[in-house]
N, C-alpha and C. Protein backbone atom coordinates (compact mmCIF):
# COMPACT_ATOMS: atom_id res chain seq x y z
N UNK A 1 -28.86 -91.95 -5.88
CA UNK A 1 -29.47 -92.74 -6.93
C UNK A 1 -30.70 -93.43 -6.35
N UNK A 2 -31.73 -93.02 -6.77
CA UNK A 2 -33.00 -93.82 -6.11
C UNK A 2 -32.77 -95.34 -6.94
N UNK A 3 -34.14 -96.14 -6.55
CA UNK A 3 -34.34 -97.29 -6.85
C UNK A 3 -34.32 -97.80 -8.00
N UNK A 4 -35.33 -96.98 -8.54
CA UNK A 4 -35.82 -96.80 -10.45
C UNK A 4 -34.00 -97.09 -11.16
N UNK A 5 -33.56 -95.92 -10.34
CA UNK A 5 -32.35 -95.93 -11.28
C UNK A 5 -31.41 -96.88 -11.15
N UNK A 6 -31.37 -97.73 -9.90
CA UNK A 6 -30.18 -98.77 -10.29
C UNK A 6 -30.95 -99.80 -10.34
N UNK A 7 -32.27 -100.40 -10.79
CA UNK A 7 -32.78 -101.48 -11.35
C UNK A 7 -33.00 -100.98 -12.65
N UNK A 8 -32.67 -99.48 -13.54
CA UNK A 8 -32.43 -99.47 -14.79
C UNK A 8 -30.95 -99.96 -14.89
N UNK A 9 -30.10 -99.38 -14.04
CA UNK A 9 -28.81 -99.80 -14.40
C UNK A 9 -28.49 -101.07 -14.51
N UNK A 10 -29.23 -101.89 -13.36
CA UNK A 10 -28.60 -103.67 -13.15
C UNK A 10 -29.51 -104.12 -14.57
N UNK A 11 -30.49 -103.70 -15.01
CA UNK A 11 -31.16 -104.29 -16.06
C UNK A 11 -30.66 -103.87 -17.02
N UNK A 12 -29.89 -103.13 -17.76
CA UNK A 12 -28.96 -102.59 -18.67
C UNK A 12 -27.45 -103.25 -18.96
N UNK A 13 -27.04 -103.64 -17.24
CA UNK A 13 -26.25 -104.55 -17.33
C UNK A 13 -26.28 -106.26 -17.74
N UNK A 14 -28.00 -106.82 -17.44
CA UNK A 14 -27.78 -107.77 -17.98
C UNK A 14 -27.96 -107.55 -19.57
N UNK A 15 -28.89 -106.54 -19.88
CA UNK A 15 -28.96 -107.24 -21.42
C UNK A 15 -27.60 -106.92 -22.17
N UNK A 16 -26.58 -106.02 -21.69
CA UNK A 16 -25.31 -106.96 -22.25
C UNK A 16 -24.66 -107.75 -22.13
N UNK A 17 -25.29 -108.74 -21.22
CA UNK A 17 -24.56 -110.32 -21.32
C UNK A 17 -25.43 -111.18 -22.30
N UNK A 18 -26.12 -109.97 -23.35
CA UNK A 18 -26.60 -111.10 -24.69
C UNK A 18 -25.73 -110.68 -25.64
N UNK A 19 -24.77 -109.73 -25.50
CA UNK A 19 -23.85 -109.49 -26.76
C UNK A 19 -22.82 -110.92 -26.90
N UNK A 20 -22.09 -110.94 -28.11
CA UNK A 20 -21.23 -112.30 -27.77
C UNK A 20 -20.27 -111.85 -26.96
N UNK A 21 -19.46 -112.94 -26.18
CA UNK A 21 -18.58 -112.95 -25.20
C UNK A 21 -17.61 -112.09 -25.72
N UNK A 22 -17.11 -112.30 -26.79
CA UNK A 22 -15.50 -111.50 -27.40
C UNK A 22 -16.22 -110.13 -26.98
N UNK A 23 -17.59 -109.55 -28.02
CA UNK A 23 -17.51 -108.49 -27.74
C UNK A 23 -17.86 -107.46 -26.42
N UNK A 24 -18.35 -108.49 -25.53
CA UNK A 24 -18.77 -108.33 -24.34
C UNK A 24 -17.15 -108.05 -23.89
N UNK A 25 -16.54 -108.82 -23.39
CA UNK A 25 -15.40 -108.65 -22.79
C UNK A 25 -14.35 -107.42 -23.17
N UNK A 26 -14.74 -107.30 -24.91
CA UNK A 26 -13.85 -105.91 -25.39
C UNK A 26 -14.48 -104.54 -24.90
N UNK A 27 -16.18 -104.71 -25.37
CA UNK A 27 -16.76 -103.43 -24.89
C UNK A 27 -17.68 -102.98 -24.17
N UNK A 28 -17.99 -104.20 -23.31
CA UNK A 28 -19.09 -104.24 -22.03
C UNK A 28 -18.95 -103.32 -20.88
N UNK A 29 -18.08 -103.18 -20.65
CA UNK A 29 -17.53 -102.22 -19.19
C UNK A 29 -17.97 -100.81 -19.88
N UNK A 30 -17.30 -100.27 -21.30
CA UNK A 30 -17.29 -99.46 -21.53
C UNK A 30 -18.66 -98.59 -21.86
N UNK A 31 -19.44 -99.77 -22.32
CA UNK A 31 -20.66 -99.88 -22.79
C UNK A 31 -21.88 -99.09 -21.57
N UNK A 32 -21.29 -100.08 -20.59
CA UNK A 32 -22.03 -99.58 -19.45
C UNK A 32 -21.56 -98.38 -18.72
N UNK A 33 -21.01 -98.18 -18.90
CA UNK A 33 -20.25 -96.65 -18.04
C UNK A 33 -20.97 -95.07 -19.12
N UNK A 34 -20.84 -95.86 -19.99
CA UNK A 34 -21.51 -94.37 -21.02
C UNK A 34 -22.87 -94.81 -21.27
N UNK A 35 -23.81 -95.73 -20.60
CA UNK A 35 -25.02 -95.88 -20.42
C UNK A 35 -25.06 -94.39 -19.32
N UNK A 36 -24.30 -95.24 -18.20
CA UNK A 36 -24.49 -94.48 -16.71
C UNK A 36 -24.34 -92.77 -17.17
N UNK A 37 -23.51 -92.59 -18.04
CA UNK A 37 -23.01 -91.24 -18.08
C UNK A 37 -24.07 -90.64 -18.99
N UNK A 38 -24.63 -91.13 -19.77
CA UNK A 38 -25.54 -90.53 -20.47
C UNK A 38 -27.13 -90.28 -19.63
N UNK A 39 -27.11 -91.59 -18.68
CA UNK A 39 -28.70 -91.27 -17.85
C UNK A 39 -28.10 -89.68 -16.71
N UNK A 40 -27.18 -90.23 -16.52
CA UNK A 40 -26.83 -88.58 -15.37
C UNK A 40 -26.94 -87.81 -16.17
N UNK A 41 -26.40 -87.31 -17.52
CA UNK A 41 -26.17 -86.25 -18.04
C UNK A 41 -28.30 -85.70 -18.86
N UNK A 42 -28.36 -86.91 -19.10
CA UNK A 42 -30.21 -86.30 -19.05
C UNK A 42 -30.79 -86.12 -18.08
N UNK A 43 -30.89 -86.53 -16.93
CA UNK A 43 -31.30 -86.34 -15.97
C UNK A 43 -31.32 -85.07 -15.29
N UNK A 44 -29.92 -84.52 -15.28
CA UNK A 44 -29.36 -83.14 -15.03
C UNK A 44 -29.63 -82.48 -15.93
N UNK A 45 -29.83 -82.33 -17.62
CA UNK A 45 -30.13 -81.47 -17.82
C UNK A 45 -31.82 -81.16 -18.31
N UNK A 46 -32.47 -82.24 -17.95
CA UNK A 46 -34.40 -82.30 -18.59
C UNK A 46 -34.61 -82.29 -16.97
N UNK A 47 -34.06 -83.32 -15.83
CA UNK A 47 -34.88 -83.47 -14.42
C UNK A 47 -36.29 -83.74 -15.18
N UNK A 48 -36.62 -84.17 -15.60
CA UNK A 48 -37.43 -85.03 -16.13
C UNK A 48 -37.50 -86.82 -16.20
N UNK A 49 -38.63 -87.68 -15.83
CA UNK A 49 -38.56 -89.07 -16.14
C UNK A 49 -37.42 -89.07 -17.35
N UNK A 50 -36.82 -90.58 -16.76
CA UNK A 50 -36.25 -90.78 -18.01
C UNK A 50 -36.76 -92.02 -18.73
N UNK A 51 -38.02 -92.09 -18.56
CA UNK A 51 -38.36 -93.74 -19.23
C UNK A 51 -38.31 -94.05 -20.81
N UNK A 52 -38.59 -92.70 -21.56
CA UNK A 52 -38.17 -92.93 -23.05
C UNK A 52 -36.98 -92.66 -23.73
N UNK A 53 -36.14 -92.09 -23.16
CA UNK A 53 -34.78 -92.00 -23.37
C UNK A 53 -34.26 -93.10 -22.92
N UNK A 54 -34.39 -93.20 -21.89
CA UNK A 54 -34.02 -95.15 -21.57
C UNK A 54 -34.29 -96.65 -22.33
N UNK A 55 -35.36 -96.30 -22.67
CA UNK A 55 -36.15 -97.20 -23.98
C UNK A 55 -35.94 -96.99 -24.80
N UNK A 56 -34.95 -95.55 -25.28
CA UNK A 56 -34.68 -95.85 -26.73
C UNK A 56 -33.19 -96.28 -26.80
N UNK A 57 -32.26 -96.06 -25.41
CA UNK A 57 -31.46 -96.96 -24.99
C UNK A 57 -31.33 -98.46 -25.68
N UNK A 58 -32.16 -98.80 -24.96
CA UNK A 58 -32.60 -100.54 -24.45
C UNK A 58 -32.89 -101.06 -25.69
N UNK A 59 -33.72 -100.19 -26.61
CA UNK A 59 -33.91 -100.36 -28.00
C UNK A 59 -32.69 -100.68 -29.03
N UNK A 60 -32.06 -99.68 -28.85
CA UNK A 60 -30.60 -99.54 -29.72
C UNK A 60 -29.28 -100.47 -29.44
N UNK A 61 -29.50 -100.86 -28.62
CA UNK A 61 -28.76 -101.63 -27.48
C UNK A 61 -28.87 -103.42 -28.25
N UNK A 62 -30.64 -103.85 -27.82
CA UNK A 62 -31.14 -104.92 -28.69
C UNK A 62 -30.81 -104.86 -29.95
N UNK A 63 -30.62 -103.59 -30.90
CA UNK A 63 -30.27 -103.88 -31.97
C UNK A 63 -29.03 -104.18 -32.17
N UNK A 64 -28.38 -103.24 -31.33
CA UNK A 64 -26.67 -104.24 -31.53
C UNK A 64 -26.65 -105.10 -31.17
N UNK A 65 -26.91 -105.74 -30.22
CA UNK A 65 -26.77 -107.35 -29.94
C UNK A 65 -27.28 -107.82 -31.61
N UNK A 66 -28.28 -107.78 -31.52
CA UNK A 66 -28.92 -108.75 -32.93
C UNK A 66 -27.70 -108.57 -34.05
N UNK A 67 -27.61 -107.55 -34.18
CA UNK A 67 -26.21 -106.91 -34.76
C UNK A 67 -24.56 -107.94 -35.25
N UNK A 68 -24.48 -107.91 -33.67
CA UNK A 68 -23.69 -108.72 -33.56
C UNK A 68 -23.41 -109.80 -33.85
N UNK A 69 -25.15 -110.36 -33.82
CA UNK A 69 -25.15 -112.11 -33.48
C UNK A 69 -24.93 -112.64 -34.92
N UNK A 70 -25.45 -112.01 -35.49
CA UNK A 70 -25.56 -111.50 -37.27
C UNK A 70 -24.06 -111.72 -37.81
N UNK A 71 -23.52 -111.02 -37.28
CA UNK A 71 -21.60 -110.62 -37.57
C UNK A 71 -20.80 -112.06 -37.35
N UNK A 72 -21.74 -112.42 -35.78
CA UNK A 72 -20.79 -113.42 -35.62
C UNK A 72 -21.22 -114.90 -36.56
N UNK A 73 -22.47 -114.91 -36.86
CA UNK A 73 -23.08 -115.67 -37.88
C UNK A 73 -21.94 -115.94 -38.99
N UNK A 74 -22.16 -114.65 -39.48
CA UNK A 74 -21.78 -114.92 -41.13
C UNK A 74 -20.13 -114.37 -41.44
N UNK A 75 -19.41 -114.80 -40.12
CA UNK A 75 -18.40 -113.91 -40.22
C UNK A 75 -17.93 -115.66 -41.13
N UNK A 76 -18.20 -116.90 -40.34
CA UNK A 76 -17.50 -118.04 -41.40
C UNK A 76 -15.83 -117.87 -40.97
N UNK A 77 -15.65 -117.87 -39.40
CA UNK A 77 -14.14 -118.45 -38.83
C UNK A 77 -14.88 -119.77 -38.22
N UNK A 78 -13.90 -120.69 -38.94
CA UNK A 78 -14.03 -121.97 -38.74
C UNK A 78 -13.59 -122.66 -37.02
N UNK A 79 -13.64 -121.67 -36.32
CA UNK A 79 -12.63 -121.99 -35.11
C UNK A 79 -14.34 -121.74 -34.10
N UNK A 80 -15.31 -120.94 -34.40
CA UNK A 80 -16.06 -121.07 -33.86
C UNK A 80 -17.52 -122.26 -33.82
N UNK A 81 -17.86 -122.69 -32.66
CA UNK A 81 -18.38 -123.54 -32.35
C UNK A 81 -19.96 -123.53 -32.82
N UNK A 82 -20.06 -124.48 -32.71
CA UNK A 82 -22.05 -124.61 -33.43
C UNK A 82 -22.97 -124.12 -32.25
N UNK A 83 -22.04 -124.50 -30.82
CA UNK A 83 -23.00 -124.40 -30.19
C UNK A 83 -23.25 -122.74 -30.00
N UNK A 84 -22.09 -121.98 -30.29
CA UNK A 84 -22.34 -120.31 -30.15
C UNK A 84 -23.01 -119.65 -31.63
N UNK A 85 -22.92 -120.37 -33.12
CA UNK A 85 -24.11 -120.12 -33.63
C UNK A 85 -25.45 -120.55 -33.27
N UNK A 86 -25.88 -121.57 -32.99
CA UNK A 86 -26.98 -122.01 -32.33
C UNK A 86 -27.65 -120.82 -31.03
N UNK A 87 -26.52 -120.52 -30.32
CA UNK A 87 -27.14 -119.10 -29.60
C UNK A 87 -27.59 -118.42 -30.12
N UNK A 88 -26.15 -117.65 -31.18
CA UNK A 88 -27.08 -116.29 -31.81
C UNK A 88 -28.21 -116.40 -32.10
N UNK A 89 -28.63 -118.02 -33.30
CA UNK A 89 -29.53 -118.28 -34.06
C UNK A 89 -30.88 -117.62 -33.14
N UNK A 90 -30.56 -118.52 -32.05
CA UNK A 90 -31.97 -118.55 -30.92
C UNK A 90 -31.83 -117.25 -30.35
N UNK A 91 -31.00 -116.06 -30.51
CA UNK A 91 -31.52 -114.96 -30.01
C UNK A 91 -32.36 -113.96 -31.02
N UNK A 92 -31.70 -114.12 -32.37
CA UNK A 92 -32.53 -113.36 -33.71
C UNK A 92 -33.58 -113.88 -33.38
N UNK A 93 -33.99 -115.37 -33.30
CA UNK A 93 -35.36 -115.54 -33.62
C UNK A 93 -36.26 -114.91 -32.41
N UNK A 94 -35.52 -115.29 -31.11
CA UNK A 94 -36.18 -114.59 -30.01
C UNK A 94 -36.62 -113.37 -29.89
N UNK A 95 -35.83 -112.23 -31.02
CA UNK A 95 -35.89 -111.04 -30.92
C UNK A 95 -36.80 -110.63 -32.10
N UNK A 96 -37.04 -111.75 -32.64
CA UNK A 96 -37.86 -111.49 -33.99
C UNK A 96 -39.52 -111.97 -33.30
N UNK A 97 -39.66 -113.02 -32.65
CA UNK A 97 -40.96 -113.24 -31.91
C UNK A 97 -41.23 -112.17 -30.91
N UNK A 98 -40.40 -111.70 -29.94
CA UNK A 98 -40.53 -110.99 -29.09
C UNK A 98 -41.70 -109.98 -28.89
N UNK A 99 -41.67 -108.92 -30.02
CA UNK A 99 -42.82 -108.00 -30.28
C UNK A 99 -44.43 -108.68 -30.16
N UNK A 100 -44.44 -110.05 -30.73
CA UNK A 100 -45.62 -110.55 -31.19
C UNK A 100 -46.30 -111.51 -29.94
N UNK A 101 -45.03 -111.64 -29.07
CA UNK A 101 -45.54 -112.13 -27.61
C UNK A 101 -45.95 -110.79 -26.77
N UNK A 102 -44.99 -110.06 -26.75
CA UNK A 102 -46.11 -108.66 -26.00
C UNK A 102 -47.46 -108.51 -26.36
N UNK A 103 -47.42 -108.31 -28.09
CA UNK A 103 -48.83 -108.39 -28.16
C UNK A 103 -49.81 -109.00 -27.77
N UNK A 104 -49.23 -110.62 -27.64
CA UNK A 104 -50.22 -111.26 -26.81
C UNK A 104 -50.61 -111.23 -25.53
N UNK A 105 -49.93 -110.69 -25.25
CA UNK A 105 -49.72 -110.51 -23.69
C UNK A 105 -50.51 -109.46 -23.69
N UNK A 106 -50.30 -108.58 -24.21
CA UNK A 106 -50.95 -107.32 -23.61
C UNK A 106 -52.44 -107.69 -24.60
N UNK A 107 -53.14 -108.06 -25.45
CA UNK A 107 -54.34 -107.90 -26.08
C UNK A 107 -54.92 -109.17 -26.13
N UNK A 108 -54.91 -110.28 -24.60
CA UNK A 108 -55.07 -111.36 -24.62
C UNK A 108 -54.99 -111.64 -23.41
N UNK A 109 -54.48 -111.32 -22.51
CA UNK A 109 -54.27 -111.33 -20.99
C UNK A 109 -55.71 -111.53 -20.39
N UNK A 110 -56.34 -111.17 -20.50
CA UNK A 110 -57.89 -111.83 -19.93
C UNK A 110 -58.25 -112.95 -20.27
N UNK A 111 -57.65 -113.69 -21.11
CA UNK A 111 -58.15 -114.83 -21.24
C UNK A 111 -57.57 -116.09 -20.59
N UNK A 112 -58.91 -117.05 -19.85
CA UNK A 112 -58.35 -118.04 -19.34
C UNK A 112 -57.55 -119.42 -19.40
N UNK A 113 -57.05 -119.33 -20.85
CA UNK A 113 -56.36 -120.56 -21.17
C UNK A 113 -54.89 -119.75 -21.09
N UNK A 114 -54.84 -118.39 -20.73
CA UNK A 114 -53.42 -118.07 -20.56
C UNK A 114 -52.38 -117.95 -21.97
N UNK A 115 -51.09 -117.97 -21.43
CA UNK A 115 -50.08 -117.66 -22.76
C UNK A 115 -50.14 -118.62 -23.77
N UNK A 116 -49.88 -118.93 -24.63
CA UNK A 116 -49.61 -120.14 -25.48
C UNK A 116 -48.42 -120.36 -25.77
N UNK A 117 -47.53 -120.59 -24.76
CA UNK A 117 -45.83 -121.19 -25.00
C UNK A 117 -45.90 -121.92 -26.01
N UNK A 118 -46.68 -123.38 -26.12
CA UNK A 118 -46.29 -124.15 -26.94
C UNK A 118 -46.30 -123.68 -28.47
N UNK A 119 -47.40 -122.47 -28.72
CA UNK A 119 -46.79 -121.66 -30.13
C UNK A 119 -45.70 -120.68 -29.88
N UNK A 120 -45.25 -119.87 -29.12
CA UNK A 120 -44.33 -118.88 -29.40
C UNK A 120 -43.01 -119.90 -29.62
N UNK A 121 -43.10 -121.06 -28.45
CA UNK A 121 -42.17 -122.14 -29.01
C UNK A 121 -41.66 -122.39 -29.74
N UNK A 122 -42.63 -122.78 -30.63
CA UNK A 122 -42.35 -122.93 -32.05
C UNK A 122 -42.32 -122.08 -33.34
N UNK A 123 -43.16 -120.70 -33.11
CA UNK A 123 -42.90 -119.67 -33.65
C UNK A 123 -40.94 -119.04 -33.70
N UNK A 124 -40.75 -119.29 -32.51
CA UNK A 124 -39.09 -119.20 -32.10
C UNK A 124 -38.00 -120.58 -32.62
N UNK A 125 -38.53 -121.57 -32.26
CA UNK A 125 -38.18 -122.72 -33.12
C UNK A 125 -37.60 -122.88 -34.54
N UNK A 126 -38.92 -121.89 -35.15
CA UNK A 126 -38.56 -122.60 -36.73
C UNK A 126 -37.49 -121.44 -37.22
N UNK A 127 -37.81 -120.05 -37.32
CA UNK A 127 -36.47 -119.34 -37.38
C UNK A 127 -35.42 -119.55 -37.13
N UNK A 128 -34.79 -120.06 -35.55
CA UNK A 128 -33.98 -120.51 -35.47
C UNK A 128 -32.97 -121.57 -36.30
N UNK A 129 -33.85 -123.12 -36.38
CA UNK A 129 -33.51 -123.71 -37.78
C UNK A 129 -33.37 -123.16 -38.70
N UNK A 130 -34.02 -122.32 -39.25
CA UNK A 130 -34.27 -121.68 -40.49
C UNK A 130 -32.57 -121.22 -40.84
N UNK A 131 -32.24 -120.29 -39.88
CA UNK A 131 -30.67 -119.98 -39.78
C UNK A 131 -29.51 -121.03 -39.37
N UNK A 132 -29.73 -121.68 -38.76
CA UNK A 132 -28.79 -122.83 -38.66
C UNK A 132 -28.53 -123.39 -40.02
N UNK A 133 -29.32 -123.54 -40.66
CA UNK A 133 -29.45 -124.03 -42.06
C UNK A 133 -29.10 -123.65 -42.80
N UNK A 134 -29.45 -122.28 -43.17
CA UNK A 134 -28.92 -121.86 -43.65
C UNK A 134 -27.08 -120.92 -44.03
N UNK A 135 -27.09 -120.62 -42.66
CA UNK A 135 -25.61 -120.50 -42.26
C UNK A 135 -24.26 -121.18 -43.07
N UNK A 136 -24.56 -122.59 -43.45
CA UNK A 136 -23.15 -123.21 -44.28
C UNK A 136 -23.11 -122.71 -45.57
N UNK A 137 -24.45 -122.66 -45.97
CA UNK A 137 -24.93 -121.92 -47.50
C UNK A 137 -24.04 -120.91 -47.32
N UNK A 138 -24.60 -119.95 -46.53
CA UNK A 138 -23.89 -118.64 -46.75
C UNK A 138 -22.21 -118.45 -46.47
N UNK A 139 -21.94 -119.29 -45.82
CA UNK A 139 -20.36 -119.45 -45.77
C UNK A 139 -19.72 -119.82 -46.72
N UNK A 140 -20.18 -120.73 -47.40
CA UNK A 140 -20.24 -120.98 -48.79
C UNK A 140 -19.50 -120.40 -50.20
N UNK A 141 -20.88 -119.69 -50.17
CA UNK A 141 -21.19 -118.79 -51.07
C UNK A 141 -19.93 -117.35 -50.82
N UNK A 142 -19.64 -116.84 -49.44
CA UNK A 142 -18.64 -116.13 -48.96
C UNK A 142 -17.01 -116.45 -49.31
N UNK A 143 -16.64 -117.79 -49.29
CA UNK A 143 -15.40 -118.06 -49.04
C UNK A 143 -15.41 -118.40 -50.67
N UNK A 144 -16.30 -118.22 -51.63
CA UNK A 144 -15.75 -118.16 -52.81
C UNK A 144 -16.07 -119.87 -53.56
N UNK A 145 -16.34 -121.26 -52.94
CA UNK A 145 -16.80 -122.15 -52.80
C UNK A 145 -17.69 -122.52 -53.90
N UNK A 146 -17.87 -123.72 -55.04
CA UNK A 146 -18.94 -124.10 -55.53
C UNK A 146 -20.19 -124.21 -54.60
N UNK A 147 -21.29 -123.50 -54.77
CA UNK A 147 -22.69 -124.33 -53.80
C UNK A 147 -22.79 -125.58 -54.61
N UNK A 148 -22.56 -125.78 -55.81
CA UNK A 148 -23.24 -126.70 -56.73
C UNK A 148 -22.64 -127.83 -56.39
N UNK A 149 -21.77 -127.93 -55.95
CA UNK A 149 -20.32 -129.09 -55.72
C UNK A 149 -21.59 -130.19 -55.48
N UNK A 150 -22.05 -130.09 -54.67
CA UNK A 150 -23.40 -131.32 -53.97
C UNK A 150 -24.21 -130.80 -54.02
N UNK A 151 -25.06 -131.40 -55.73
CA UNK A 151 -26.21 -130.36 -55.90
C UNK A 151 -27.78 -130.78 -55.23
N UNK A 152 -27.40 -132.53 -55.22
CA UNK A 152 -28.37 -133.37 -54.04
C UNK A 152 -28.70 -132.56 -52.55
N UNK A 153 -27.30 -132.28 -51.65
CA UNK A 153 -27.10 -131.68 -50.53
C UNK A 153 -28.22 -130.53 -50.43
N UNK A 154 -27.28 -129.66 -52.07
CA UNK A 154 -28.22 -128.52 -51.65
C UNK A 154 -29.55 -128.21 -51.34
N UNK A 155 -30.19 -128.77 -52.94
CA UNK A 155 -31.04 -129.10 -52.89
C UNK A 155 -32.19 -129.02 -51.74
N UNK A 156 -32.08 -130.43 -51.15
CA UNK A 156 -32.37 -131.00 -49.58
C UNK A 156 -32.59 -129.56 -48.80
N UNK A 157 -31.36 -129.07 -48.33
CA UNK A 157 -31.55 -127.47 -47.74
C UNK A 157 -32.51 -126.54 -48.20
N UNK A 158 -32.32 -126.17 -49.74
CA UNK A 158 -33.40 -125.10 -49.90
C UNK A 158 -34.46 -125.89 -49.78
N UNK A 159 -35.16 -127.00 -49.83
CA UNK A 159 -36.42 -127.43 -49.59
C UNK A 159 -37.04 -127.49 -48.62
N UNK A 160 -35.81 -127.73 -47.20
CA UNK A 160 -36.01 -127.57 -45.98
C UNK A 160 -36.41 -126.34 -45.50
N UNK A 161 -35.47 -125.24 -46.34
CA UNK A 161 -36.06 -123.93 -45.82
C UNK A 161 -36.82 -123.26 -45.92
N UNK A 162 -37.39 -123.58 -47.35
CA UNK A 162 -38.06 -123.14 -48.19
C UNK A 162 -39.60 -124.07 -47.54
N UNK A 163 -39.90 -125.16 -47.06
CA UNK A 163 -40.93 -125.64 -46.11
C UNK A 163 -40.59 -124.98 -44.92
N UNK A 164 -39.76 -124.69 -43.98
CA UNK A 164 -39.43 -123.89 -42.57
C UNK A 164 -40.27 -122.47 -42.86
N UNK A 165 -39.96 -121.65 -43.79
CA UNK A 165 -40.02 -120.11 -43.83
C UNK A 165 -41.96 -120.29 -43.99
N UNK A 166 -42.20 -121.14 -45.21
CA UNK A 166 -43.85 -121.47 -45.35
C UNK A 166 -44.09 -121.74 -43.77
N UNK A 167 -44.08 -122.83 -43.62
CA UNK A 167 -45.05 -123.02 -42.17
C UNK A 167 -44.82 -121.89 -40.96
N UNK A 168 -43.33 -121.02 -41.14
CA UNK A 168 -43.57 -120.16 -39.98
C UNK A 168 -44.50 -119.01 -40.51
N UNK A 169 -44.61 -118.67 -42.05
CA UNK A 169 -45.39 -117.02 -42.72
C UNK A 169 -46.71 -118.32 -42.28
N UNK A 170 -47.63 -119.11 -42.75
CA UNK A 170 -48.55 -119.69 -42.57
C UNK A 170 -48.59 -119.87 -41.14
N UNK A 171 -48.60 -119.58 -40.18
CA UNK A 171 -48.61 -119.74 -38.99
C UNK A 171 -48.55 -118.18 -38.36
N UNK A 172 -47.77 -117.65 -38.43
CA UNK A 172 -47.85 -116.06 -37.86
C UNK A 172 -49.40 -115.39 -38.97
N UNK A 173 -49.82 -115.68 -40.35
CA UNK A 173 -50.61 -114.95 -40.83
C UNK A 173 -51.86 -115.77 -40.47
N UNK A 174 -52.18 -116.81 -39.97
CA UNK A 174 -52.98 -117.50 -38.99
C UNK A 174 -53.13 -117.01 -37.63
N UNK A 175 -52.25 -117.17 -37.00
CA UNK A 175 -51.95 -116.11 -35.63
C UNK A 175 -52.14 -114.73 -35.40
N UNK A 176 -52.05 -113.74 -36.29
CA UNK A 176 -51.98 -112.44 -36.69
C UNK A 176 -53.09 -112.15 -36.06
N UNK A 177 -54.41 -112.25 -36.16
CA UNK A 177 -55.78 -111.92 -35.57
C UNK A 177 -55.77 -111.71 -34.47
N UNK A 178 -54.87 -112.72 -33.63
CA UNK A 178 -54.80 -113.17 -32.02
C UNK A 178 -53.60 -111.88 -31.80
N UNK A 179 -52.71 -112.25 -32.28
CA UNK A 179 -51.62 -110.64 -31.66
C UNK A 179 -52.37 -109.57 -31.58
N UNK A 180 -52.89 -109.28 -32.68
CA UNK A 180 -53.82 -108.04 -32.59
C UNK A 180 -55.14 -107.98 -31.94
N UNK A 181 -55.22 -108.76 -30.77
CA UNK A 181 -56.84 -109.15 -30.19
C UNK A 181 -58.00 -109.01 -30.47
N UNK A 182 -57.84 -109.58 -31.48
CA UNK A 182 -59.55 -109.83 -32.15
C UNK A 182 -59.95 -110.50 -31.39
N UNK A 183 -61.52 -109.97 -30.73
CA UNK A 183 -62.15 -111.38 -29.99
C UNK A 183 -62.38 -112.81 -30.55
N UNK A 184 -62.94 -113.34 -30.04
CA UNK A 184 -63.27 -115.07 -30.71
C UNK A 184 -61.89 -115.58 -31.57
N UNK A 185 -60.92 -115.32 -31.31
CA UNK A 185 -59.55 -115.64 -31.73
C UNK A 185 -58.93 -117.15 -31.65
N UNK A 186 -59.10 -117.87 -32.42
CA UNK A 186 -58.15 -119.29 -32.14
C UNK A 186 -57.15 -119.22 -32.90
């Protein structure tokens, strides 16, 4: 096994420690063993790079996690903790900015004021809320529940989200120029 291949493997192994723990622990081992078995079995039969078969791996992979985080969201067992929705929350959104920081990265990298954390920050930020927030709604609405019961409550929420979702579309369609490196970009 050269180099390439077990810093694909150890890097394959972490990004399933973003699946949740339950399902990590049920199907992580397994997960990774039919990674391994599938790069040998292309390898042997293309002997060809495997960098896009691997990437579409790594691809499919991110989508189950997101997948997951999703499942474990809106599954609405009361036994789970805020602080492990608050994860998922912050990994959708992470995985939802993600694309739009490469872009910057890659069509912006010459420039000397560097990355702009303090927007992807908050580009990642407000999604996150956005789902936290929304989350009781939808449990809600699932377990069969009046929403109306506290129509003040609700209220409050959709206004919150409904200002959250505006300032993040008003902010990415402001930003948009800059992902896509238009020069003279602020």
């Amino acid at each position: 096994m050269t180099y390439d291949q077990k810093t694909i493997r150890t890097r394959y192994k972490k990004l399933l420690t973003l699946y949740p723990q339950a399902f990590r622990e049920q199907f992580g081992e397994s997960m990774e063993q039919t990674f391994n078995d599938l790069c040998n079995e292309r390898k042997r039969r293309t002997e060809r790079r495997l960098f896009g078969f691997v990437l579409w791996l790594f691809v499919e992979t991110v989508i189950g996690i997101v997948k997951e985080h999703v499942l474990l969201i809106t599954q609405g067992d009361a036994m789970k903790s805020i602080i492990t929705n608050l994860g998922s929350a912050g990994i959708i959104s992470f995985v939802l900015v993600l694309p739009f920081a490469i872009l910057e990265l890659v069509n912006r990298r010459h420039l000397p004021e560097g990355f702009p954390v303090a927007l992807f920050g908050f580009l990642w930020l407000l999604p996150t809320a956005f789902i936290v927030i929304l989350v009781p709604i939808v449990r809600t609405v699932r377990a069969g529940n009046d929403i109306i019961a506290t129509p003040l409550k609700l209220l409050l929420k959709v206004a919150f989200l409904t200002l959250i979702a505006t300032m993040w579309v008003g902010l990415f369609i402001d930003q948009l120029p800059c992902f896509l490196g238009v020069p003279n970009c602020d």
